[in-house]
C-alpha atoms as a PDB file:
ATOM      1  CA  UNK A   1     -18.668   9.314  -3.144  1.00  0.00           C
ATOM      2  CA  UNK A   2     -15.364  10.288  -4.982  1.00  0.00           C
ATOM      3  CA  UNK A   3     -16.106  10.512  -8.880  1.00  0.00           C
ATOM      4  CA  UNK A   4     -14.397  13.540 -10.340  1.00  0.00           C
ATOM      5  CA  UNK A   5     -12.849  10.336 -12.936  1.00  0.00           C
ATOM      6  CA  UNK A   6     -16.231  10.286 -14.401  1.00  0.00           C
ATOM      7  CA  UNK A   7     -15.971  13.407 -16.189  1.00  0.00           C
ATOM      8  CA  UNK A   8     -12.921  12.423 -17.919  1.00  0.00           C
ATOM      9  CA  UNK A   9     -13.640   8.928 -19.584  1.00  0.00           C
ATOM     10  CA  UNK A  10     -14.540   8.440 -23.289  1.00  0.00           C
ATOM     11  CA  UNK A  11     -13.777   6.455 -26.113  1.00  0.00           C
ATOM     12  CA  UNK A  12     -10.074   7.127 -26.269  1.00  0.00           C
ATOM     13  CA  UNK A  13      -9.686   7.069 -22.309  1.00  0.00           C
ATOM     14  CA  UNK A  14     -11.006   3.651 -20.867  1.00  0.00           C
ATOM     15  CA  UNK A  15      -8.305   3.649 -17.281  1.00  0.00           C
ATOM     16  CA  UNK A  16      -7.368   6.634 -15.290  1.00  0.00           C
ATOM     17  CA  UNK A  17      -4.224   6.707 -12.918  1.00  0.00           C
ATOM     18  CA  UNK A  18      -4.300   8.807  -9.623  1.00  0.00           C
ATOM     19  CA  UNK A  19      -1.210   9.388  -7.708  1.00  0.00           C
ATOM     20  CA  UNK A  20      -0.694  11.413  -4.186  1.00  0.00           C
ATOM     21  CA  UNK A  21       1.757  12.071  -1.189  1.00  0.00           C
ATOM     22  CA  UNK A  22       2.450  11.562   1.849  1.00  0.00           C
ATOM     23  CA  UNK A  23       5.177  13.617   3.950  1.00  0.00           C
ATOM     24  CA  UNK A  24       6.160  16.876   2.252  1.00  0.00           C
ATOM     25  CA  UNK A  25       6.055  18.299   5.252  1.00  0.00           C
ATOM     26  CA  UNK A  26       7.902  16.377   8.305  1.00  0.00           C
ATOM     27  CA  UNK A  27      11.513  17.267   9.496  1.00  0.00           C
ATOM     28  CA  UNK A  28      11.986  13.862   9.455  1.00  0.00           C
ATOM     29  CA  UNK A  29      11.307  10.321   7.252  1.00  0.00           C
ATOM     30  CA  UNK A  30      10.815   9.777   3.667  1.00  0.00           C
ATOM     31  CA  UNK A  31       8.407  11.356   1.529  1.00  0.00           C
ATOM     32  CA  UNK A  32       6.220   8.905  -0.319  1.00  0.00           C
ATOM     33  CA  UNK A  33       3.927   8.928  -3.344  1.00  0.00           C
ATOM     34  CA  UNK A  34       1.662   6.400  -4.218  1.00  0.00           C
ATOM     35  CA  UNK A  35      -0.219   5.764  -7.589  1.00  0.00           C
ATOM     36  CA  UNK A  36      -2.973   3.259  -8.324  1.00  0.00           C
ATOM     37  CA  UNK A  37      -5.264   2.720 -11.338  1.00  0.00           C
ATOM     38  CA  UNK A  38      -9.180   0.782 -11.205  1.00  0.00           C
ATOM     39  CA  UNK A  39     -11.351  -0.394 -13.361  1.00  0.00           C
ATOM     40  CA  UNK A  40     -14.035   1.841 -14.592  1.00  0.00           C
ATOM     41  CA  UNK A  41     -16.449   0.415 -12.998  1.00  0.00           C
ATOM     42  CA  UNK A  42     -14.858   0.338  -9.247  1.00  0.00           C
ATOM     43  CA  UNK A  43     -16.421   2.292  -6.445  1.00  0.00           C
ATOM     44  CA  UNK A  44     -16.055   2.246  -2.573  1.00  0.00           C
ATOM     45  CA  UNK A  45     -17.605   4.993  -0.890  1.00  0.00           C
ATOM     46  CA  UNK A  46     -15.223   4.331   2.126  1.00  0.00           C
ATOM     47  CA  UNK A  47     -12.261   6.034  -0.179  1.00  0.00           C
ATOM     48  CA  UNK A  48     -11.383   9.419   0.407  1.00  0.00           C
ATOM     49  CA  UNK A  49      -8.802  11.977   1.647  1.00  0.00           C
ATOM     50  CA  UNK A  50      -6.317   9.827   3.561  1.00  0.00           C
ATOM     51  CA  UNK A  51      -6.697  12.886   6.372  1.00  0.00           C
ATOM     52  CA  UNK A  52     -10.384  12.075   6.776  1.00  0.00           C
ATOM     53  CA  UNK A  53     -10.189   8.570   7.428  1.00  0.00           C
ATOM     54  CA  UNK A  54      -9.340   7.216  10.666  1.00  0.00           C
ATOM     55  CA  UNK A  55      -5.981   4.991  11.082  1.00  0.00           C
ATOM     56  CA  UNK A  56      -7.950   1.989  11.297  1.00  0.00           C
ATOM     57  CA  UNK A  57     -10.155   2.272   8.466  1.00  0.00           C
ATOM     58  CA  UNK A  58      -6.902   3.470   6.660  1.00  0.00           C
ATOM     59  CA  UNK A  59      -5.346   0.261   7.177  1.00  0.00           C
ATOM     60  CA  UNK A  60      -8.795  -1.927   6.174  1.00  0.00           C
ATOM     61  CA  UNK A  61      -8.937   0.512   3.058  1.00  0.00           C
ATOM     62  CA  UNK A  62      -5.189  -0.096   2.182  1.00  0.00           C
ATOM     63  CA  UNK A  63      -5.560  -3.582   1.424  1.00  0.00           C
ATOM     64  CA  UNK A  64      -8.809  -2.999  -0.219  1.00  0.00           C
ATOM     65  CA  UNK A  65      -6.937  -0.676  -2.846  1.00  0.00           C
ATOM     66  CA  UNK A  66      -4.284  -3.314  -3.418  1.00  0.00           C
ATOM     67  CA  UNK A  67      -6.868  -6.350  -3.909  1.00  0.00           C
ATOM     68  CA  UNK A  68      -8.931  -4.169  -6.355  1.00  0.00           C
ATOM     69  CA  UNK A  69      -6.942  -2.388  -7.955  1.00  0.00           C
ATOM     70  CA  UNK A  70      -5.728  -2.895 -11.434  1.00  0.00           C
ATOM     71  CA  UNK A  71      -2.041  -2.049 -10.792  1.00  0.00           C
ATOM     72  CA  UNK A  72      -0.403  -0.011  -8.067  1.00  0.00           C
ATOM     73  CA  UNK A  73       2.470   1.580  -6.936  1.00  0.00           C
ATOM     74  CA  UNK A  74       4.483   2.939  -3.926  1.00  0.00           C
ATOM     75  CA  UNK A  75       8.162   4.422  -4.434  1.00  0.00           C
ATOM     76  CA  UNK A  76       9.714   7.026  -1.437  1.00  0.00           C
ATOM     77  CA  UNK A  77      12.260   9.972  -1.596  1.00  0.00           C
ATOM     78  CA  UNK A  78      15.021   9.952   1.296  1.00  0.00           C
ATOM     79  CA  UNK A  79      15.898  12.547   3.496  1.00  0.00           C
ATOM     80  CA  UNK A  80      19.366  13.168   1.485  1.00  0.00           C
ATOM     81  CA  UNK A  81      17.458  13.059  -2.090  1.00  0.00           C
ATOM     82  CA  UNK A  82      14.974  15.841  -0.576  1.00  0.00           C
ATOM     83  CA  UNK A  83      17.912  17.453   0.679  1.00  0.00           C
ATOM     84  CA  UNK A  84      20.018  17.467  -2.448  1.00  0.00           C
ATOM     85  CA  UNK A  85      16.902  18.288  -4.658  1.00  0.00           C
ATOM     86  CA  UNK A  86      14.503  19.996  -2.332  1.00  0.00           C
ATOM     87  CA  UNK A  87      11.456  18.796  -1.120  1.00  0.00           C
ATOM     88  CA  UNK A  88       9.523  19.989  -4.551  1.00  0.00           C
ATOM     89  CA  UNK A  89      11.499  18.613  -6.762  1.00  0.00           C
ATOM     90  CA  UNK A  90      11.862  15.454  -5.233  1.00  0.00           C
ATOM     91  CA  UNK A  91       8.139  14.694  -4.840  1.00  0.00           C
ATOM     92  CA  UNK A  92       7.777  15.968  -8.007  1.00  0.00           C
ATOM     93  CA  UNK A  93      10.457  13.555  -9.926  1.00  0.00           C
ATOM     94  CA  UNK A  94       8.166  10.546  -7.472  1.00  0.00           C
ATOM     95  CA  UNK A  95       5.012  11.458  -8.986  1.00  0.00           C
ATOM     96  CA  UNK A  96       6.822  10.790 -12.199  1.00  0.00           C
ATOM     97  CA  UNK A  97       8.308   7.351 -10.991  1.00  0.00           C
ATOM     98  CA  UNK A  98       5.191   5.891  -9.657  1.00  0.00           C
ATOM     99  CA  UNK A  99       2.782   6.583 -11.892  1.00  0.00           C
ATOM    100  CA  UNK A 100       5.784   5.286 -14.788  1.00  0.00           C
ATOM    101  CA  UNK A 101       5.652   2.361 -12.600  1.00  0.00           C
ATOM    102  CA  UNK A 102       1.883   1.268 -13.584  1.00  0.00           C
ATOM    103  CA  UNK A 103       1.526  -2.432 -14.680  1.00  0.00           C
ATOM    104  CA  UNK A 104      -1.452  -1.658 -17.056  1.00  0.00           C
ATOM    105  CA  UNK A 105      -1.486   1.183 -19.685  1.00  0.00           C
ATOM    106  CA  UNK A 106      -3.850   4.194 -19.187  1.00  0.00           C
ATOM    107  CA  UNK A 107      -4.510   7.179 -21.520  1.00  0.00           C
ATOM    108  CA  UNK A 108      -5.448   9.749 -18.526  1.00  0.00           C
ATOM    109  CA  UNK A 109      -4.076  10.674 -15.098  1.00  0.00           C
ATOM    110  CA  UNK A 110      -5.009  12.860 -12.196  1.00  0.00           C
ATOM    111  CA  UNK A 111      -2.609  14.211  -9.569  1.00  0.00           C
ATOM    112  CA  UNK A 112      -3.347  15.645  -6.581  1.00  0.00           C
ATOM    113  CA  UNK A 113      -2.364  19.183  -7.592  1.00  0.00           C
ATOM    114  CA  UNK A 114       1.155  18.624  -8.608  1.00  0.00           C
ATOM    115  CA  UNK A 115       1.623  19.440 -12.386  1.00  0.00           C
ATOM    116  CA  UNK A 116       3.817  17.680 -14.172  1.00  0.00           C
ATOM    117  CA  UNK A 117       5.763  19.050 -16.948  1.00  0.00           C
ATOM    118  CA  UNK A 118       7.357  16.701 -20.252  1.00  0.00           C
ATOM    119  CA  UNK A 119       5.317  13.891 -18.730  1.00  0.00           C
ATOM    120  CA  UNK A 120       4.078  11.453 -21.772  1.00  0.00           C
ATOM    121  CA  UNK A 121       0.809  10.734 -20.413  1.00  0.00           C
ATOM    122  CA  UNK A 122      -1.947  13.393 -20.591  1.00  0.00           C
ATOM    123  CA  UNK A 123      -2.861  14.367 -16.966  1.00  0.00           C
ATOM    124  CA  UNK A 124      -3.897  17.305 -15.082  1.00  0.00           C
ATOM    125  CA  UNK A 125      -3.176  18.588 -11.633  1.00  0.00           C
ATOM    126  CA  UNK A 126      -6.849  18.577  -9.005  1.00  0.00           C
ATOM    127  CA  UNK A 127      -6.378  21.177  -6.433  1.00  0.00           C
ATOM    128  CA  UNK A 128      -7.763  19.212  -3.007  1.00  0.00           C
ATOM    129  CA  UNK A 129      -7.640  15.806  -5.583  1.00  0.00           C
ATOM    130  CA  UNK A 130      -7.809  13.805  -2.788  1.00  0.00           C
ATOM    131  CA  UNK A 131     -11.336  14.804  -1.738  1.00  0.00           C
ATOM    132  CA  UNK A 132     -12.546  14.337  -5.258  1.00  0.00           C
ATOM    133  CA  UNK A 133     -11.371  12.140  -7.045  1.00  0.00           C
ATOM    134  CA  UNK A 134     -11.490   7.633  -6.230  1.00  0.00           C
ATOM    135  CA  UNK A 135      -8.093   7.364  -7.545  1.00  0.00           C
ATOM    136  CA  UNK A 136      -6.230  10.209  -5.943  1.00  0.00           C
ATOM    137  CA  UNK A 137      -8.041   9.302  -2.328  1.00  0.00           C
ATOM    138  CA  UNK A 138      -6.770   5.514  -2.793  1.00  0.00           C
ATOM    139  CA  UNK A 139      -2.908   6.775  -3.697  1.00  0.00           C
ATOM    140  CA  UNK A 140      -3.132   9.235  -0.901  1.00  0.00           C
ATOM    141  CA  UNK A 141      -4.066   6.100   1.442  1.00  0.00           C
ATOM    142  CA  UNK A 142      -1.003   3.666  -0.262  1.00  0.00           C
ATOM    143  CA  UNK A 143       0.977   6.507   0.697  1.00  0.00           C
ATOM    144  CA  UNK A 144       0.199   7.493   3.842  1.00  0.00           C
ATOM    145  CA  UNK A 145      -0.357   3.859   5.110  1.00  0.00           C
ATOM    146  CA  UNK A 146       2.944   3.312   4.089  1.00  0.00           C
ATOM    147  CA  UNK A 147       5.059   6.422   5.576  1.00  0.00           C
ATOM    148  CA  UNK A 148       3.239   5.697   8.977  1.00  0.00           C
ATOM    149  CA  UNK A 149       4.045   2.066   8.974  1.00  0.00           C
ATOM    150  CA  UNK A 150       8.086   3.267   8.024  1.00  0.00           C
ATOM    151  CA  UNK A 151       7.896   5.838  10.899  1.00  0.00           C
ATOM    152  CA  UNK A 152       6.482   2.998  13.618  1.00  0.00           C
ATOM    153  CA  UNK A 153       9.694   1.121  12.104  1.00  0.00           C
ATOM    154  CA  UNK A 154      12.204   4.066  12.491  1.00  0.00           C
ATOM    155  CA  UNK A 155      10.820   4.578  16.247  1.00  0.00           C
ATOM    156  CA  UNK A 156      11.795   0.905  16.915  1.00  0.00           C
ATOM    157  CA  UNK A 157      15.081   1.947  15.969  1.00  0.00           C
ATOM    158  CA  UNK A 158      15.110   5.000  17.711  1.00  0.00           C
ATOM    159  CA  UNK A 159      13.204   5.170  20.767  1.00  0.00           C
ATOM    160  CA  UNK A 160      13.964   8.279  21.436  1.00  0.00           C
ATOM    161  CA  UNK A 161      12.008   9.811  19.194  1.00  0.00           C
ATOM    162  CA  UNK A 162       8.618   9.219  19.386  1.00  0.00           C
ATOM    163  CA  UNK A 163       7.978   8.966  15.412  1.00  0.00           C
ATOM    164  CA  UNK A 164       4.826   6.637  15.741  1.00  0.00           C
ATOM    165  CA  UNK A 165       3.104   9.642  17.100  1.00  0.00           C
ATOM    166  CA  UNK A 166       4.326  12.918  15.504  1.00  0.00           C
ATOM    167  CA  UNK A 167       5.559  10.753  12.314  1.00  0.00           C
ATOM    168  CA  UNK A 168       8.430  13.127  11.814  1.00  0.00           C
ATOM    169  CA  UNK A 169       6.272  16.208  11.662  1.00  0.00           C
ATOM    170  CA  UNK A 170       7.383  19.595  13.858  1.00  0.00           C
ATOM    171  CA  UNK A 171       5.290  18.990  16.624  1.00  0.00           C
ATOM    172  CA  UNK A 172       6.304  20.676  19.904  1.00  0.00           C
ATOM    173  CA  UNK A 173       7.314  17.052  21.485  1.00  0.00           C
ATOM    174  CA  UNK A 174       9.413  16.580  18.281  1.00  0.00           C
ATOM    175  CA  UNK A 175      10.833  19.796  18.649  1.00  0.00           C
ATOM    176  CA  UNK A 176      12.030  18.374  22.666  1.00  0.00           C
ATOM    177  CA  UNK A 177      13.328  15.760  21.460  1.00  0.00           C
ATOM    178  CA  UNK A 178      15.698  17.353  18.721  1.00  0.00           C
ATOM    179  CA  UNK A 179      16.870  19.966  21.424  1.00  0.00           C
ATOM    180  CA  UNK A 180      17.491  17.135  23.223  1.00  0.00           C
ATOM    181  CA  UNK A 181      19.032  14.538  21.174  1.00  0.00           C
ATOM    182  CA  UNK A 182      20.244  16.308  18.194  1.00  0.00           C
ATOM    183  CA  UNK A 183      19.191  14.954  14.611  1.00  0.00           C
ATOM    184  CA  UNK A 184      19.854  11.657  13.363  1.00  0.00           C
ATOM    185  CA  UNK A 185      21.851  11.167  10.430  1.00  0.00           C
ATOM    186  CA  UNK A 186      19.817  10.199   7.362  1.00  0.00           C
ATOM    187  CA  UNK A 187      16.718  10.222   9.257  1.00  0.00           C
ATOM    188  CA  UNK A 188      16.502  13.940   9.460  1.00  0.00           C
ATOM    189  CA  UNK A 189      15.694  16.420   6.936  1.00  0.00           C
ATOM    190  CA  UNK A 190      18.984  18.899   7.011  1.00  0.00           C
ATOM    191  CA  UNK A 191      17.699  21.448   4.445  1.00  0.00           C
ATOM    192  CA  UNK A 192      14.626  21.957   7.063  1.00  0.00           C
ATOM    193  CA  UNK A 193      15.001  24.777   9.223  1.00  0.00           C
ATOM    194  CA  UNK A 194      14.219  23.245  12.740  1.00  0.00           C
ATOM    195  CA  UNK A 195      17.137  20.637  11.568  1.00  0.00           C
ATOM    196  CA  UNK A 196      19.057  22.813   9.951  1.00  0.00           C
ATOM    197  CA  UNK A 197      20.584  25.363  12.350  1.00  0.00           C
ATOM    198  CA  UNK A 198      21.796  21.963  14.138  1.00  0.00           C
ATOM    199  CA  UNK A 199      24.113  21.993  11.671  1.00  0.00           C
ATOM    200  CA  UNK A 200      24.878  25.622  11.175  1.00  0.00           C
ATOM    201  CA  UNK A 201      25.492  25.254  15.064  1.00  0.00           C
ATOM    202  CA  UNK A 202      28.075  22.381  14.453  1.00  0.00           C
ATOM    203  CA  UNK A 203      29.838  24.553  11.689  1.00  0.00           C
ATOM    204  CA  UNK A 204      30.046  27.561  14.282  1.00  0.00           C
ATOM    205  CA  UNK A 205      32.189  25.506  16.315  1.00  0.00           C
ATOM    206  CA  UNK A 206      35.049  25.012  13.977  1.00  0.00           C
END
């Protein structure tokens, strides 16, 4: 059971906000960064790291989060925003957004390793939060849930790619199908290198 929040309640800090990501590292797709917030009180054993969970039980856990928790929220970075601010940054400025985007006010919050400098709220970066702490596990599940579900989408769109499998991340049948293909326009990351000489090729041209 996930309970690293326990340490940190007390008289001044009754609700405690998690937030996580999902897709820092694909060549293609958003990345996406959930944050959630529970009562005290609330434990599932069935929440943890969103990479230890199978996609089934993902999904089952997903709405579980949303149903118990006291607010939640999901927000995404494009391709161009990572490329214009890199991939850092970006996720970064999200963490910021979501947890900002909390319903109900909350005097702590943990992150899964990503500090967060001139944020209001006190809050403190867990190195492997997910597998520690309730609240990081259930963002890291909002936001993987999510990306995977946009990714199923995008493949719908583009059958080409296989993103329900790979997801967007550099896998060797990914790598195929962008020797093949070529990137997609606002799908792909260009700042990337496996995308990027694509487009140094194009330049070479002219």
């Amino acid at each position: 059971m996930l309970d690293l929040e326990k340490a940190y309640y007390s008289d001044s800090i009754q609700y405690i906000a998690g937030a996580d990501e999902a897709g820092r590292g694909p060549l293609a797709g958003p990345v996406v960064v959930a944050a959630a917030v529970f009562p005290p009180d609330y434990q599932n054993p069935d929440i943890n790291d969103s990479k230890q969970v199978s996609e089934k039980k993902r999904e089952a856990l997903y709405q579980e989060i949303i149903d118990h928790a006291l607010s939640y929220a999901i927000v995404m970075g494009s391709p161009e925003e990572i490329d214009a601010e890199n991939i850092y940054a970006c996720t970064q400025r999200l963490f910021k957004k979501a947890l900002s985007s909390l319903k109900v006010p909350y005097q702590f919050a943990l992150t899964d390793c990503m500090p967060l400098p001139d944020f209001p709220i006190p809050h403190e970066p867990i190195v492997k939060g997910d597998a520690k702490a309730q609240c990081i596990a259930a963002a890291s599940i909002l936001a993987k849930v999510t990306r995977d579900r946009l990714m199923v989408e995008l493949e719908k769109r583009y059958p080409h790619f296989s993103f329900g499998e790979h997801k967007g991340y550099g896998t060797k049948k990914h790598l195929q199908e962008l020797e093949t293909y070529g990137p997609i326009e606002g799908v792909h990351r260009k700042s990337y290198a496996p995308v990027k000489k694509f487009f140094v090729k194009q330049l070479t041209l002219f």
